[in-house]
PDB file of N, CA and C in Angstrom:
ATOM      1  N   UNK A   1     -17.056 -24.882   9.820  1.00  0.00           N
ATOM      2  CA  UNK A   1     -16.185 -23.763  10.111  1.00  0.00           C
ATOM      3  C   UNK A   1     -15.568 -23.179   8.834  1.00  0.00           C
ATOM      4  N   UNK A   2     -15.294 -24.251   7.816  1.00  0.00           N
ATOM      5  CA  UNK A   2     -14.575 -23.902   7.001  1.00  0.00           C
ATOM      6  C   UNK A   2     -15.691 -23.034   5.728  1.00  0.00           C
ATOM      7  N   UNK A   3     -16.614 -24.087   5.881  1.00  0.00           N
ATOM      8  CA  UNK A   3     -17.727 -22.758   5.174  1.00  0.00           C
ATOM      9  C   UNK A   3     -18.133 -21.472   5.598  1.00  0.00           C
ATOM     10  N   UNK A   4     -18.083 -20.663   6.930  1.00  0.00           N
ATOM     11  CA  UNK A   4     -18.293 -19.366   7.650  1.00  0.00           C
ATOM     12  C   UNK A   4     -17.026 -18.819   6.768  1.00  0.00           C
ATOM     13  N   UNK A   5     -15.886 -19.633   6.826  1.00  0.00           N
ATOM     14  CA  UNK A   5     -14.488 -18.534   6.687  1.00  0.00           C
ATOM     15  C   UNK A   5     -14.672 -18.502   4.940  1.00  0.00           C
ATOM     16  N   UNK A   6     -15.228 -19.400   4.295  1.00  0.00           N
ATOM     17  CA  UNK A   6     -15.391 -19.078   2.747  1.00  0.00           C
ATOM     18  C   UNK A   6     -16.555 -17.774   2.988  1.00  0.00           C
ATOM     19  N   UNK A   7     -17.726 -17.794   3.232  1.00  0.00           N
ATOM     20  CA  UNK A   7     -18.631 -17.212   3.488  1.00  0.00           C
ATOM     21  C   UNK A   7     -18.233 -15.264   3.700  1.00  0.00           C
ATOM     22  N   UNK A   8     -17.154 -15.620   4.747  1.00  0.00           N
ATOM     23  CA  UNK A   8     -16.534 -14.121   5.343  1.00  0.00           C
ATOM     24  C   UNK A   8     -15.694 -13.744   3.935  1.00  0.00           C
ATOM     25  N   UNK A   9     -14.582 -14.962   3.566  1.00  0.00           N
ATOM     26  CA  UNK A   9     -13.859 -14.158   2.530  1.00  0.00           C
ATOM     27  C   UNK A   9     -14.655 -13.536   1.423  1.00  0.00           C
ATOM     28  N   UNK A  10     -15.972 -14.006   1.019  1.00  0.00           N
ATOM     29  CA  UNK A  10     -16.615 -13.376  -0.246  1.00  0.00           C
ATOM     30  C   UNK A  10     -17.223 -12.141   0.122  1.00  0.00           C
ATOM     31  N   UNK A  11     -17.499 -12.173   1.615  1.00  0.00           N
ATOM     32  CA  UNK A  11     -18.108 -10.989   1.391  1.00  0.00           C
ATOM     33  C   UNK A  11     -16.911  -9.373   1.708  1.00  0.00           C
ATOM     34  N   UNK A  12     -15.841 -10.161   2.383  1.00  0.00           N
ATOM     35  CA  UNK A  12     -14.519  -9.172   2.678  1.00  0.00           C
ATOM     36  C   UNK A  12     -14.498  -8.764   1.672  1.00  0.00           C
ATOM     37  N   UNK A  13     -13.753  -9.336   0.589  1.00  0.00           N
ATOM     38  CA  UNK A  13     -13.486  -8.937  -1.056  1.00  0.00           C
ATOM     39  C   UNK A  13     -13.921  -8.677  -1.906  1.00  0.00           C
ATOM     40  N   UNK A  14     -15.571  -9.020  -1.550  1.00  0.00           N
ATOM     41  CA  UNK A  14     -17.097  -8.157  -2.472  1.00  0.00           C
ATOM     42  C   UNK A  14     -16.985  -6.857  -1.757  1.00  0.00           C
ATOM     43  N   UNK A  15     -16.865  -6.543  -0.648  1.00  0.00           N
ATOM     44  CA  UNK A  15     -16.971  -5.216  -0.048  1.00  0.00           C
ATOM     45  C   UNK A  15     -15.802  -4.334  -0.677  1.00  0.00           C
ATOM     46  N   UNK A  16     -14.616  -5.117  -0.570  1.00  0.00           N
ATOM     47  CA  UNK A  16     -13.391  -3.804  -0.464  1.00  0.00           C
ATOM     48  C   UNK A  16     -13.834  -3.818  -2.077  1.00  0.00           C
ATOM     49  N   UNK A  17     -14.033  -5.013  -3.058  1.00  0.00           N
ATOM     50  CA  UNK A  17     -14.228  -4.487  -4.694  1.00  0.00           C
ATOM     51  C   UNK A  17     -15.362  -3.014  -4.789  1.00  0.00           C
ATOM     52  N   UNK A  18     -16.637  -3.460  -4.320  1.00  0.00           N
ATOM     53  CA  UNK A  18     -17.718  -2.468  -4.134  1.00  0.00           C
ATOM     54  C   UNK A  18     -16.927  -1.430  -3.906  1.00  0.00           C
ATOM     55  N   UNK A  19     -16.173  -0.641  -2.903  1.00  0.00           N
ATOM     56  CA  UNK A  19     -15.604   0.287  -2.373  1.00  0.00           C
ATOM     57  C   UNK A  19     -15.047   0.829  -3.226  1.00  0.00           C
ATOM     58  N   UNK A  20     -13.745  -0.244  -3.726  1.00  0.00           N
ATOM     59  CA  UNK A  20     -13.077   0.339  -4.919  1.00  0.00           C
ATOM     60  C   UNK A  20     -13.955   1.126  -6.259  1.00  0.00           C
ATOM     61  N   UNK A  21     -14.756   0.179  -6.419  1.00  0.00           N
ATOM     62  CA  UNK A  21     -15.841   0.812  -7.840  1.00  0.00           C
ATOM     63  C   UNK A  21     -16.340   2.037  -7.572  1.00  0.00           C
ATOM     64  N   UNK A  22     -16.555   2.585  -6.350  1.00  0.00           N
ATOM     65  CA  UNK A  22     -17.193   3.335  -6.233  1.00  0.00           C
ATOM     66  C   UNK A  22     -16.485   4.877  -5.719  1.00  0.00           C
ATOM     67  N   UNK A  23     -14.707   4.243  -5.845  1.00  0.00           N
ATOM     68  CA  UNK A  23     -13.887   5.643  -5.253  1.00  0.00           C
ATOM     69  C   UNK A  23     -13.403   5.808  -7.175  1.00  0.00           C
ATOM     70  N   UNK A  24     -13.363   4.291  -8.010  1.00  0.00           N
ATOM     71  CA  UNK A  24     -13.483   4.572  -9.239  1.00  0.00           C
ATOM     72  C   UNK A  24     -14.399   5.545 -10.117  1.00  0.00           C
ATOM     73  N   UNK A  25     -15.433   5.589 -10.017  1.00  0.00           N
ATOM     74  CA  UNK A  25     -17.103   5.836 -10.389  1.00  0.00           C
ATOM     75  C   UNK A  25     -16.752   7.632  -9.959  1.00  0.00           C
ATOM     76  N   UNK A  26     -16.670   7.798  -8.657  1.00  0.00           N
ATOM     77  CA  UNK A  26     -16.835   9.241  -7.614  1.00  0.00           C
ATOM     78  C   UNK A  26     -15.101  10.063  -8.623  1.00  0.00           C
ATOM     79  N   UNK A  27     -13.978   9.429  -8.576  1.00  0.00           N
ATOM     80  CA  UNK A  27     -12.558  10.031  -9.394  1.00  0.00           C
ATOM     81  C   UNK A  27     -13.013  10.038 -10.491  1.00  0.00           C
ATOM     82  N   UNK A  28     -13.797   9.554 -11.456  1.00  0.00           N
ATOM     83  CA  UNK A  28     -14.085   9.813 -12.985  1.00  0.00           C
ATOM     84  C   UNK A  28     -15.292  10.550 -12.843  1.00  0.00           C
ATOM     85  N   UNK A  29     -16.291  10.904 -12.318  1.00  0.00           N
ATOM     86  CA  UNK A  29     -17.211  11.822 -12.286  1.00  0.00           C
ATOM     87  C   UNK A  29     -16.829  13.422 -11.534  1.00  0.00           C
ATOM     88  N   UNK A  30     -15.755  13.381 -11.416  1.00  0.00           N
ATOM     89  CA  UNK A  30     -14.795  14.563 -10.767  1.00  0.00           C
ATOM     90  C   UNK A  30     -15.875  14.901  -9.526  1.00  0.00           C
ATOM     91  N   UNK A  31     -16.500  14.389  -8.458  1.00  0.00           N
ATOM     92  CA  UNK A  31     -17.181  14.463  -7.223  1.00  0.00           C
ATOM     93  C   UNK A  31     -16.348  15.112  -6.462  1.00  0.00           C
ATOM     94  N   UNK A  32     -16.994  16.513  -5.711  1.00  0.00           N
ATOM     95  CA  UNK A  32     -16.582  17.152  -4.728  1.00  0.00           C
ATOM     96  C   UNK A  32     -15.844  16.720  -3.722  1.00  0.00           C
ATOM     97  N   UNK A  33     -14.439  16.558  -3.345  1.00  0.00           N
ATOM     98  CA  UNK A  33     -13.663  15.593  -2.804  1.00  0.00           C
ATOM     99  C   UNK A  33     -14.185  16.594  -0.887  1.00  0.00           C
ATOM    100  N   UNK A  34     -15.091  17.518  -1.150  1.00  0.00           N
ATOM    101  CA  UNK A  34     -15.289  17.930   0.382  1.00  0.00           C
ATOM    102  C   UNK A  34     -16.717  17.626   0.470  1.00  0.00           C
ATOM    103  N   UNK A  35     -17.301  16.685   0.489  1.00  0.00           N
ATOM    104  CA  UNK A  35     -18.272  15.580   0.392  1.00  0.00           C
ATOM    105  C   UNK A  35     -17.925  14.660   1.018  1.00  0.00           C
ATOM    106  N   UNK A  36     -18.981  14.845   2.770  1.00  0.00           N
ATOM    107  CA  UNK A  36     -18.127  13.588   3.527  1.00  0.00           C
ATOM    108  C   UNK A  36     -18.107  12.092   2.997  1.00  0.00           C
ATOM    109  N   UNK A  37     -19.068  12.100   2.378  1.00  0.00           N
ATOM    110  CA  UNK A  37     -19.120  10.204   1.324  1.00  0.00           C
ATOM    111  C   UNK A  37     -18.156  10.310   0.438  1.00  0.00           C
ATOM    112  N   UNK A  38     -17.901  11.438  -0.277  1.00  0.00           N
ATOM    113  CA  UNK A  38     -16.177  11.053  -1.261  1.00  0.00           C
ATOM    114  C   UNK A  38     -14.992  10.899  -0.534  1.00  0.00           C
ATOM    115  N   UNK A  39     -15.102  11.831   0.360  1.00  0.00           N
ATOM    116  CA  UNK A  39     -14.132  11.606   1.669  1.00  0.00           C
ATOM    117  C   UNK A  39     -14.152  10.545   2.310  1.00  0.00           C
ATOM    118  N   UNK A  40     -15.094   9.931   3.366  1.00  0.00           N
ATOM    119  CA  UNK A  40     -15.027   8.613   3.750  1.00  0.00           C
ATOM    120  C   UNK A  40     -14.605   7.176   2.432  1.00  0.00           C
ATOM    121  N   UNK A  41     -15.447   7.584   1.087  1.00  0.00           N
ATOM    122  CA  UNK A  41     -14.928   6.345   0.283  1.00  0.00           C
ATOM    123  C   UNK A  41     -13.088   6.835   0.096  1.00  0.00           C
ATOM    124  N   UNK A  42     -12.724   7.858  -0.054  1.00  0.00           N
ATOM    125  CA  UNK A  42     -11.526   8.264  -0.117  1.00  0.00           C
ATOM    126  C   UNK A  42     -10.436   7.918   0.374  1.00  0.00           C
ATOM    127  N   UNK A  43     -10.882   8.060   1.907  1.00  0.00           N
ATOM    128  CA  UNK A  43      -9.778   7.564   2.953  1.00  0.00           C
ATOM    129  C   UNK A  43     -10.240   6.185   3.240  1.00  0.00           C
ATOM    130  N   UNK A  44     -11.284   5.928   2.840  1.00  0.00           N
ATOM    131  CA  UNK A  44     -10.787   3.937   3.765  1.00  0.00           C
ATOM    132  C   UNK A  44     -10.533   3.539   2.006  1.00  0.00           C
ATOM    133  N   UNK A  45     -10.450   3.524   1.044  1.00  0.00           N
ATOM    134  CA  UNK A  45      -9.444   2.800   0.109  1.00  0.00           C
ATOM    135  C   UNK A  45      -8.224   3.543  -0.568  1.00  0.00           C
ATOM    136  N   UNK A  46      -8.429   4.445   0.099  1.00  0.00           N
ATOM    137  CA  UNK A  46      -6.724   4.999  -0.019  1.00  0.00           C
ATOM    138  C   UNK A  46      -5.265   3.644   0.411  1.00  0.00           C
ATOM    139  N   UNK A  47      -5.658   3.621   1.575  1.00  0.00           N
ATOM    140  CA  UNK A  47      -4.741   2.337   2.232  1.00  0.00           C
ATOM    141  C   UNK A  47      -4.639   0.935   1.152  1.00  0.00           C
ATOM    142  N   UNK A  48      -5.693   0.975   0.890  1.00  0.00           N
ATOM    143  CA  UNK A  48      -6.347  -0.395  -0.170  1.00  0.00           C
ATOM    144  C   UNK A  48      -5.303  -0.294  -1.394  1.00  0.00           C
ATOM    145  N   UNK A  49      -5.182   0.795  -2.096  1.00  0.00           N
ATOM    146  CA  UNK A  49      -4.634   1.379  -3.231  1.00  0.00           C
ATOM    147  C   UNK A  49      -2.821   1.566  -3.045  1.00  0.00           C
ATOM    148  N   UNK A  50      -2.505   1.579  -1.533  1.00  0.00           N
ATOM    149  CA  UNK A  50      -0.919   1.667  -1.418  1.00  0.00           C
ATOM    150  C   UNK A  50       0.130   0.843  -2.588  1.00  0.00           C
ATOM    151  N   UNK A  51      -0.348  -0.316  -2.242  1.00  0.00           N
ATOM    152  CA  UNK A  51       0.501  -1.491  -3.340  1.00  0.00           C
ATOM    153  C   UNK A  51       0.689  -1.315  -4.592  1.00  0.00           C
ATOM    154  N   UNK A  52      -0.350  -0.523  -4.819  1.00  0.00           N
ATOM    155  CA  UNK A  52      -0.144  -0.075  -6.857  1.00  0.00           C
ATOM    156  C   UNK A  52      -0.162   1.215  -7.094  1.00  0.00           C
ATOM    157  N   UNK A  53       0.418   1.988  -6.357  1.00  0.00           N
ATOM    158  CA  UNK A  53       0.240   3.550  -6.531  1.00  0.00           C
ATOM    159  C   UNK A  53       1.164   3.893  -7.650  1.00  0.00           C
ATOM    160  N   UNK A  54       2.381   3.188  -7.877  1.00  0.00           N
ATOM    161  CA  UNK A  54       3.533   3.713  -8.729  1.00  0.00           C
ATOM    162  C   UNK A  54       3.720   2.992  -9.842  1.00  0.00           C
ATOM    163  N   UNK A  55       2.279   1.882  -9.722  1.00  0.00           N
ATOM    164  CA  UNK A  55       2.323   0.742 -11.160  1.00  0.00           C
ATOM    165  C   UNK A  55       1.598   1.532 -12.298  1.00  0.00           C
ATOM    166  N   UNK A  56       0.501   2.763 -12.531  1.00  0.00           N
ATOM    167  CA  UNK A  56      -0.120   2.976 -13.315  1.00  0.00           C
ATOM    168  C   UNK A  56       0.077   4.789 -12.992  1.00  0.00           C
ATOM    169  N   UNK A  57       0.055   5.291 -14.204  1.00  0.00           N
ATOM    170  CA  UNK A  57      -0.274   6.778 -14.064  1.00  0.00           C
ATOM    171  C   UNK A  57      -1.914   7.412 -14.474  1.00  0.00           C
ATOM    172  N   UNK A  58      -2.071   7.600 -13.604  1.00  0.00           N
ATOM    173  CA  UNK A  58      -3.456   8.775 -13.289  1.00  0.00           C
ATOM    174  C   UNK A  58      -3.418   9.779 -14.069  1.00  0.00           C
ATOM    175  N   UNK A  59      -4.052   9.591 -15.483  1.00  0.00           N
ATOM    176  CA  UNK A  59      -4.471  10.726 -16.438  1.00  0.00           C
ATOM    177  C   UNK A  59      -5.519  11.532 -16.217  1.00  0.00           C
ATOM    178  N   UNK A  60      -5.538  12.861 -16.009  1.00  0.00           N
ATOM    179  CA  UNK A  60      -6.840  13.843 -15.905  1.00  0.00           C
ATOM    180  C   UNK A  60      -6.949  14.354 -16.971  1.00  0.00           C
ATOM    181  N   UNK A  61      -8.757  13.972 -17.139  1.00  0.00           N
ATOM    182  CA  UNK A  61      -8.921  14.714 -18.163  1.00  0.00           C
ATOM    183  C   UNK A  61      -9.354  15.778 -17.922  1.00  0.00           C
ATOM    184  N   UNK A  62      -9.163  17.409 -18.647  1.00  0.00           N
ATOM    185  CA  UNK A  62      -9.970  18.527 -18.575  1.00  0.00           C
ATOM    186  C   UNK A  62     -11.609  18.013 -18.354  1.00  0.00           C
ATOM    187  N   UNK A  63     -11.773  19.427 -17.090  1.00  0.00           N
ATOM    188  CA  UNK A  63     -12.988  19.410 -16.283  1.00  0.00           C
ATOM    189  C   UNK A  63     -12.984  18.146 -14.650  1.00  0.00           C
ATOM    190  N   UNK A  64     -11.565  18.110 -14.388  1.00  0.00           N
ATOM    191  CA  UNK A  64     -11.324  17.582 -13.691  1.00  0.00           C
ATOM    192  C   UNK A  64     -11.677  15.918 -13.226  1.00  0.00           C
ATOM    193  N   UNK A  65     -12.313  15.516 -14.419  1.00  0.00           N
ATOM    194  CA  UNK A  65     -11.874  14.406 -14.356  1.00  0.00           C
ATOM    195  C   UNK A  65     -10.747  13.374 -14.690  1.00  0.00           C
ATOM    196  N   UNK A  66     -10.885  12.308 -13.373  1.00  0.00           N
ATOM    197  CA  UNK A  66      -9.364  11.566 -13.441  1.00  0.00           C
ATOM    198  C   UNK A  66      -9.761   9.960 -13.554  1.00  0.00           C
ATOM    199  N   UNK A  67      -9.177   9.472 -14.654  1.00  0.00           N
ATOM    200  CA  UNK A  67      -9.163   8.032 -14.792  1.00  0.00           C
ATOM    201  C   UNK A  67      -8.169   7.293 -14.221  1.00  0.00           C
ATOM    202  N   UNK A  68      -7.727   6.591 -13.158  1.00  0.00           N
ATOM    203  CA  UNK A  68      -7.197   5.822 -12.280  1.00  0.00           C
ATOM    204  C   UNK A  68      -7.324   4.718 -12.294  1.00  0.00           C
ATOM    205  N   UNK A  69      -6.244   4.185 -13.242  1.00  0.00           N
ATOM    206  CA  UNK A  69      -5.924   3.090 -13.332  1.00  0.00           C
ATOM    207  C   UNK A  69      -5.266   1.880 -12.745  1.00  0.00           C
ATOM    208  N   UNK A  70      -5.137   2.839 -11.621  1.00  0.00           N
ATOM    209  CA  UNK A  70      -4.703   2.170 -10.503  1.00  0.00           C
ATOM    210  C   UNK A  70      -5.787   1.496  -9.501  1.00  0.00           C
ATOM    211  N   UNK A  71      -6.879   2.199  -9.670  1.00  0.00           N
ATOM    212  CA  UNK A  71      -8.103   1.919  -9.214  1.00  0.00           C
ATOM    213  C   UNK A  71      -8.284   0.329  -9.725  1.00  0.00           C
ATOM    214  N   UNK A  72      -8.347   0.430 -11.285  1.00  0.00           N
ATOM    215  CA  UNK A  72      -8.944  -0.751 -12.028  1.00  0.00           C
ATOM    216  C   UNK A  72      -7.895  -1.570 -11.767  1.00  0.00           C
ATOM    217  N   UNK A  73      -6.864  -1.086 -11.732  1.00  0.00           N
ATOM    218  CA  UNK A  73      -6.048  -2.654 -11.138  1.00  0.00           C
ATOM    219  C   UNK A  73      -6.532  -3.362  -9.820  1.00  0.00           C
ATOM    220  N   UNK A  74      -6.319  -2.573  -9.163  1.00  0.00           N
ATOM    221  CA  UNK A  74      -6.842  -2.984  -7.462  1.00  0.00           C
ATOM    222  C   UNK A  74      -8.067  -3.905  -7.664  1.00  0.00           C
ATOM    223  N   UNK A  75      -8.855  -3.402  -7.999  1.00  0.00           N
ATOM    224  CA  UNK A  75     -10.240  -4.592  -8.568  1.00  0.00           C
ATOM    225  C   UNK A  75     -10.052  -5.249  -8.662  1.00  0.00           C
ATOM    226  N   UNK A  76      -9.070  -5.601  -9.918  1.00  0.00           N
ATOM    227  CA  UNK A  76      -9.331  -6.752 -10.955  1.00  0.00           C
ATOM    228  C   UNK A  76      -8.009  -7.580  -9.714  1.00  0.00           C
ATOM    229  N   UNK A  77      -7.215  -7.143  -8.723  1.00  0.00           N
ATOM    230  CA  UNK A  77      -6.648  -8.157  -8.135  1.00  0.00           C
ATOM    231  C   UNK A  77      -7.005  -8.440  -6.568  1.00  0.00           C
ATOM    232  N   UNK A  78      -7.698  -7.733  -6.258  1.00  0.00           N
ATOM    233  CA  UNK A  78      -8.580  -8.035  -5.186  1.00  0.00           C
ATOM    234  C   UNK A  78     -10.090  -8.903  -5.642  1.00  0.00           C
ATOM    235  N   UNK A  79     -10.064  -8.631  -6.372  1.00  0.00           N
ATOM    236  CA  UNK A  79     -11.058  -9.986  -6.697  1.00  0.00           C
ATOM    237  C   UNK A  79     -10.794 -10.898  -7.177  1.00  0.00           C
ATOM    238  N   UNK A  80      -9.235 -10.942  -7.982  1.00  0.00           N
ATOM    239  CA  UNK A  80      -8.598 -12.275  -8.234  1.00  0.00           C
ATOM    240  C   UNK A  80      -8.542 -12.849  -7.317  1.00  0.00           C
ATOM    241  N   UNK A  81      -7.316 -12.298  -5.624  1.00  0.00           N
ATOM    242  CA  UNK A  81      -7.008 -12.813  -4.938  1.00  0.00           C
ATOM    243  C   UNK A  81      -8.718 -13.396  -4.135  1.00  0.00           C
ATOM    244  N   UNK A  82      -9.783 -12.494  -3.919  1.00  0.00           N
ATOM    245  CA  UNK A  82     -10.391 -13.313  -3.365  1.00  0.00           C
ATOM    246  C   UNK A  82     -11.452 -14.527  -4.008  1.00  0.00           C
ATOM    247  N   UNK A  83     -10.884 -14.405  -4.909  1.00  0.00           N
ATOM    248  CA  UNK A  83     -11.358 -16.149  -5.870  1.00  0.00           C
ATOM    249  C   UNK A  83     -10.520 -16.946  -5.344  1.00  0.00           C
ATOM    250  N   UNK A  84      -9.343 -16.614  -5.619  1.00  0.00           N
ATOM    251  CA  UNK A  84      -8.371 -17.596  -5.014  1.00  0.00           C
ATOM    252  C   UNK A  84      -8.462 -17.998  -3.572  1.00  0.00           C
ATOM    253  N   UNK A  85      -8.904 -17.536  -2.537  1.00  0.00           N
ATOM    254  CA  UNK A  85      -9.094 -17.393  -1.592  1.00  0.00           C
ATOM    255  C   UNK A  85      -9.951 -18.904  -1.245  1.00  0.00           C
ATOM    256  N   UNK A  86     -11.602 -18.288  -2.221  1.00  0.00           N
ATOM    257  CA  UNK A  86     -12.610 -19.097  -2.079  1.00  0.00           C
ATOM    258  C   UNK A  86     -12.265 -20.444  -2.361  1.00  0.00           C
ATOM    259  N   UNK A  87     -11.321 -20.247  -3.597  1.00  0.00           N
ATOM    260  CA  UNK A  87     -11.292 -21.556  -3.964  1.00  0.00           C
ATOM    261  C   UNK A  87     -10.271 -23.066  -3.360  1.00  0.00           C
ATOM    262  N   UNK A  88      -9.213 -22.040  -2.393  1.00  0.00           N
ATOM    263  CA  UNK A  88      -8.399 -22.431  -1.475  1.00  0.00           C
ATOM    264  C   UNK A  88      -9.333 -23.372  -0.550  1.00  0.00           C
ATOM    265  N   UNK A  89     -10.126 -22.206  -0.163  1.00  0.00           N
ATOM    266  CA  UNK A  89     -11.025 -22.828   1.030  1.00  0.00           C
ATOM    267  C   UNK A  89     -12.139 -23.883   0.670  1.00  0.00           C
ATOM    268  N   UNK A  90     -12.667 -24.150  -0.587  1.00  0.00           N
ATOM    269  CA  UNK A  90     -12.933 -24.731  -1.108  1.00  0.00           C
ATOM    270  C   UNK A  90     -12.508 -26.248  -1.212  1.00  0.00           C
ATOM    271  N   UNK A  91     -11.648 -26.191  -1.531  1.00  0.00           N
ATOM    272  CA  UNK A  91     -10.345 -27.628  -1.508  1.00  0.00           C
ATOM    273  C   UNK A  91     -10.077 -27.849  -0.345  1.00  0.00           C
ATOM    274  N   UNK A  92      -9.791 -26.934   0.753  1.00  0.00           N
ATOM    275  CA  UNK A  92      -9.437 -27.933   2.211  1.00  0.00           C
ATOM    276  C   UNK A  92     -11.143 -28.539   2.694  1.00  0.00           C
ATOM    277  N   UNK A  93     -12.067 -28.062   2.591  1.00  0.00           N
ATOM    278  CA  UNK A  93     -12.981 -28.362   3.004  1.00  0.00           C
ATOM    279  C   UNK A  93     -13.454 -29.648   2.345  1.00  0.00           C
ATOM    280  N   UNK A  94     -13.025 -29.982   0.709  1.00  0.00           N
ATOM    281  CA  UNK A  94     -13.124 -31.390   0.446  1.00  0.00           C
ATOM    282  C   UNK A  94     -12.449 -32.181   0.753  1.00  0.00           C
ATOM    283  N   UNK A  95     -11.161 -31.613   1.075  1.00  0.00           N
ATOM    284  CA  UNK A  95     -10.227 -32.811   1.722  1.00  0.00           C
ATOM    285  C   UNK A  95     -10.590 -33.291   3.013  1.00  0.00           C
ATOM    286  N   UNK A  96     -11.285 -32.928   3.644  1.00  0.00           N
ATOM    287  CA  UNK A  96     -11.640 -33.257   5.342  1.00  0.00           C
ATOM    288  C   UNK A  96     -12.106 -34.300   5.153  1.00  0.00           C
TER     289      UNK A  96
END
């Protein structure tokens, strides 16, 4: 059991990272935000991004691209937390 729920957390937190990289990738290539795929990556990690909206400022560069550094945070702690996660689950499963 305890291996399915390691199993689920890697791929939860590989997904929402993927997601993130890719609303990263679509904001620095200045992508048509009326593009239902910039839009759909848009709005489902918008929510994702709440927690660090006011930790980093969003520099645009002329030609409308925007580097979001708020983006690269979210990554780098959504994939912390889901290491930590794994590795949680990891340890109860040797203790059994």
């Amino acid at each position: 059991m305890l291996k399915l729920l390691k199993e689920l957390a890697v791929f939860v937190f590989g997904l929402i990272s993927v997601l993130l990289v890719f609303r990263f990738i679509l904001k620095l290539m200045a992508a048509n935000p009326a593009s239902p795929f910039v839009t759909w990556i848009y709005d489902t990690t918008g929510p994702l991004l709440n927690p660090f909206e006011i930790a980093f400022p969003t520099p645009k560069v002329t030609g409308g691209f925007i580097l979001e550094f708020t983006t690269l945070f979210a990554i780098f702690t959504y994939t912390f937390i889901g290491y930590l996660v794994q590795e949680l689950l990891g340890v109860i499963s040797k203790g059994k």
